[in-house]
C-alpha atoms as a PDB file:
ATOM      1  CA  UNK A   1      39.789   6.990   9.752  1.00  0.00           C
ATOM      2  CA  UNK A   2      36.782   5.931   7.684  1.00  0.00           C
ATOM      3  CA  UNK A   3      33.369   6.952   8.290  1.00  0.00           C
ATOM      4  CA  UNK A   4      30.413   5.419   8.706  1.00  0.00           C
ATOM      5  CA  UNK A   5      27.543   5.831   6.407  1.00  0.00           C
ATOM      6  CA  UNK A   6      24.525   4.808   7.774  1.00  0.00           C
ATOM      7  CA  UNK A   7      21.268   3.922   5.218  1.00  0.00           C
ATOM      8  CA  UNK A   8      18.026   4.373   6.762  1.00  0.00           C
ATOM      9  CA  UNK A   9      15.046   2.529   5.330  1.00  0.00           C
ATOM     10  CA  UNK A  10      11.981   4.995   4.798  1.00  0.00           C
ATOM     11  CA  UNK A  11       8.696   3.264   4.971  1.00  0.00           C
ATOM     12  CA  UNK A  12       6.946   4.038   1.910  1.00  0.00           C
ATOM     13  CA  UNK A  13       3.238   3.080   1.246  1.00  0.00           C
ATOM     14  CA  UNK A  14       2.384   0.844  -1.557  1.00  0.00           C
ATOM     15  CA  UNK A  15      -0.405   2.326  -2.441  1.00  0.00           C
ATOM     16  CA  UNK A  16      -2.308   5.754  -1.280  1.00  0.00           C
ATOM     17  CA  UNK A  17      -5.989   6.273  -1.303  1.00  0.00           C
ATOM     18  CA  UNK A  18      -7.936   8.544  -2.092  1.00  0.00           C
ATOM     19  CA  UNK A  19     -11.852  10.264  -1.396  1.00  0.00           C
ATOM     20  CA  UNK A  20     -13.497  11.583  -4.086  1.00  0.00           C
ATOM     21  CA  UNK A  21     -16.187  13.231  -4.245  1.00  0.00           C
ATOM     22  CA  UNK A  22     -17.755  12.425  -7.679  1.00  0.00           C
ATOM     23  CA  UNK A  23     -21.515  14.759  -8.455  1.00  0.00           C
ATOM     24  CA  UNK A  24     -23.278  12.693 -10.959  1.00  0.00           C
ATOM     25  CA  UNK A  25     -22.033   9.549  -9.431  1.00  0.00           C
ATOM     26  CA  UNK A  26     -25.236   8.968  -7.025  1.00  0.00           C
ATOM     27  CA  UNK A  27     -28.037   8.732 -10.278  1.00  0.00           C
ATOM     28  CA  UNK A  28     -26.352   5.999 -11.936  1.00  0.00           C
ATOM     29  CA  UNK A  29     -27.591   2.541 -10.886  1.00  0.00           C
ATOM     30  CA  UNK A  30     -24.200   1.076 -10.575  1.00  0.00           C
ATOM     31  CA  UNK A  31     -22.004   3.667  -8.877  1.00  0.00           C
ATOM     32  CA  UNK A  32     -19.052   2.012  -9.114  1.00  0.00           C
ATOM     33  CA  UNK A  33     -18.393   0.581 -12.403  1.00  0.00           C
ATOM     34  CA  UNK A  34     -19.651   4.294 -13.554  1.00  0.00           C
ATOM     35  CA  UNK A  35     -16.755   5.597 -11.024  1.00  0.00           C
ATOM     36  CA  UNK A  36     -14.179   3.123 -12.862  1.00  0.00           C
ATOM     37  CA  UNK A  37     -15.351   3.972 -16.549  1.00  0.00           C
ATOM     38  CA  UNK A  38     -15.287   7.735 -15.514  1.00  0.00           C
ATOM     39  CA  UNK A  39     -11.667   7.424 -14.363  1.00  0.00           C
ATOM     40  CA  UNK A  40     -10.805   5.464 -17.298  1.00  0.00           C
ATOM     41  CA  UNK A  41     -11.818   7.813 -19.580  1.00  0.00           C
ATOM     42  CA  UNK A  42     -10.229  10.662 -17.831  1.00  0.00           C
ATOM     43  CA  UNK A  43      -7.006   9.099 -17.658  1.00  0.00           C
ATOM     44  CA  UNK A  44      -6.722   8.139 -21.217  1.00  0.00           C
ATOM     45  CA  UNK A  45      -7.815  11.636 -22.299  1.00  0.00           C
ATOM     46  CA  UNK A  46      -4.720  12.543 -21.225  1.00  0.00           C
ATOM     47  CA  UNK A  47      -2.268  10.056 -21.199  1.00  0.00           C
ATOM     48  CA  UNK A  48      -3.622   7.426 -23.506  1.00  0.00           C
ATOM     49  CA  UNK A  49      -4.191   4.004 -23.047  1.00  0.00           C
ATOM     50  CA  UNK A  50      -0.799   3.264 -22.227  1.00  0.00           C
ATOM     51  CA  UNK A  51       0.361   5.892 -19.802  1.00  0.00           C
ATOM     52  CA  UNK A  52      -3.453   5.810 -17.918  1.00  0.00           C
ATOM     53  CA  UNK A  53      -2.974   5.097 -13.996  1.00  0.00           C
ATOM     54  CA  UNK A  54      -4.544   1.964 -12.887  1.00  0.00           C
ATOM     55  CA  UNK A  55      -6.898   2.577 -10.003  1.00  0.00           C
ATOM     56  CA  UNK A  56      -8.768   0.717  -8.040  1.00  0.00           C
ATOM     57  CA  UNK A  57     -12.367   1.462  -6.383  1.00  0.00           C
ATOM     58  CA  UNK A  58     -12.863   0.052  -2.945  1.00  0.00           C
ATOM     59  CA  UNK A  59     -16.189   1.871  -2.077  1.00  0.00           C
ATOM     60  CA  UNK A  60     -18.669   3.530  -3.165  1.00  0.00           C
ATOM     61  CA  UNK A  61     -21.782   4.908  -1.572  1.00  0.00           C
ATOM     62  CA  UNK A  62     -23.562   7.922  -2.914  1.00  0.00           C
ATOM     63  CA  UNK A  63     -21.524  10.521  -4.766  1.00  0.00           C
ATOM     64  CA  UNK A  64     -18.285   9.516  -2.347  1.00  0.00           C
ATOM     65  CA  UNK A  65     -15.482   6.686  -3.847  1.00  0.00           C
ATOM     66  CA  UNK A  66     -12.722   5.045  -2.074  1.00  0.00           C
ATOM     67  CA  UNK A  67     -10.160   5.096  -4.507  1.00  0.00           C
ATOM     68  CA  UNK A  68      -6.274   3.034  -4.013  1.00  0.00           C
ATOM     69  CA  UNK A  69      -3.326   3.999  -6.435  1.00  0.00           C
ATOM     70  CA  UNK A  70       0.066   2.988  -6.764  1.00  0.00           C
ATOM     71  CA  UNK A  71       2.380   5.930  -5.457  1.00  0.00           C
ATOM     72  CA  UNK A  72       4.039   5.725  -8.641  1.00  0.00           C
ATOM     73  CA  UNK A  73       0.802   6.598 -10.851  1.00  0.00           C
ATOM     74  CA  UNK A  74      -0.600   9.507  -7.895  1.00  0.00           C
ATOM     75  CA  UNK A  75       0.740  12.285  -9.416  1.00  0.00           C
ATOM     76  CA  UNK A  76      -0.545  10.851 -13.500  1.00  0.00           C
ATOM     77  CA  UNK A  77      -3.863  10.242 -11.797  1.00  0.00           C
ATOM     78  CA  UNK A  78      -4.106  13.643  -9.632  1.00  0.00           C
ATOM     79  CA  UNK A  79      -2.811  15.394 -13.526  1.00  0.00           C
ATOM     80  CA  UNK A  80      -6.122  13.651 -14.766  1.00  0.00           C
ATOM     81  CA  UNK A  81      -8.407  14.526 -12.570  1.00  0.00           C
ATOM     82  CA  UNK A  82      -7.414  18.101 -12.468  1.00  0.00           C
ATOM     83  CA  UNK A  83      -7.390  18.493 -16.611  1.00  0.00           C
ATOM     84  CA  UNK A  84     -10.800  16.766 -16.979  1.00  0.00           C
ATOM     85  CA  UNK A  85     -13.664  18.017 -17.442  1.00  0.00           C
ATOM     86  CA  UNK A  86     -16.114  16.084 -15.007  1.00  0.00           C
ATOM     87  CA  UNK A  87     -17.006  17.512 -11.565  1.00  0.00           C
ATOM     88  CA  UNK A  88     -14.789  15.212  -9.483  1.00  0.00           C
ATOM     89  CA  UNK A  89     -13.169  17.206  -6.104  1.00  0.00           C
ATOM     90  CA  UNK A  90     -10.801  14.889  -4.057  1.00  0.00           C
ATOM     91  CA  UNK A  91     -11.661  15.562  -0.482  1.00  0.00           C
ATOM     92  CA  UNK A  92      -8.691  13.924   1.159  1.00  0.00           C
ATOM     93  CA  UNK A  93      -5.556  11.905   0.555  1.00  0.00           C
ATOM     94  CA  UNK A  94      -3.950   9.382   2.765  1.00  0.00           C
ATOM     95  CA  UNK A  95      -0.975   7.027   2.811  1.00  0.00           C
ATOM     96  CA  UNK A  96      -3.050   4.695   4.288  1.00  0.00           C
ATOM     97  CA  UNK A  97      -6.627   3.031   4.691  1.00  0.00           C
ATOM     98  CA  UNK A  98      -6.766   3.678   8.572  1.00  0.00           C
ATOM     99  CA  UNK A  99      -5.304   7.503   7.976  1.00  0.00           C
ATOM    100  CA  UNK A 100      -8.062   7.810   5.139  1.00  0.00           C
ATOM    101  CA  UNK A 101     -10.786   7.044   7.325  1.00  0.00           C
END
């Protein structure tokens, strides 16, 4: 008698997102585009300009960003932020927009 294997599908996000909490962020003029340079550069520190995670800001009000990556590039981007040397905290982590907020 043969048995069954059964495959279960796992729902797994396309993207996670991210709040970070970023301290010179709120005395720039433009607090976003200095968000995506600052994450830029802290990426390629470490992983150059290939390897760098792509990330995407969605908001940003104050010294708080919205941040999405791919769940591929998380654990590259979380290795950045932890290694640099900028003041950026991540206050919570979500598999999802609605979660997030």
């Amino acid at each position: 008698m043969r048995e069954k294997k059964y495959t279960y599908l796992y729902m797994s996000p396309r993207y996670f997102y991210l709040l970070l909490d970023v301290q010179d962020l709120d005395k720039s003029k433009c607090p976003a585009l200095t968000a995506q340079s600052l994450f830029e550069q802290v990426s390629r520190e470490l992983f150059g300009t290939v390897g760098a995670p792509r990330v995407d800001i969605l908001h940003s009000k104050n010294s708080q960003v919205i941040v999405r990556v791919e769940p591929l590039l998380l654990r590259k981007f979380r290795a950045a932020l932890a290694l640099s040397t900028q003041r950026i905290h991540v206050c919570r982590e979500a598999p999802s927009l609605q979660a997030l907020l």
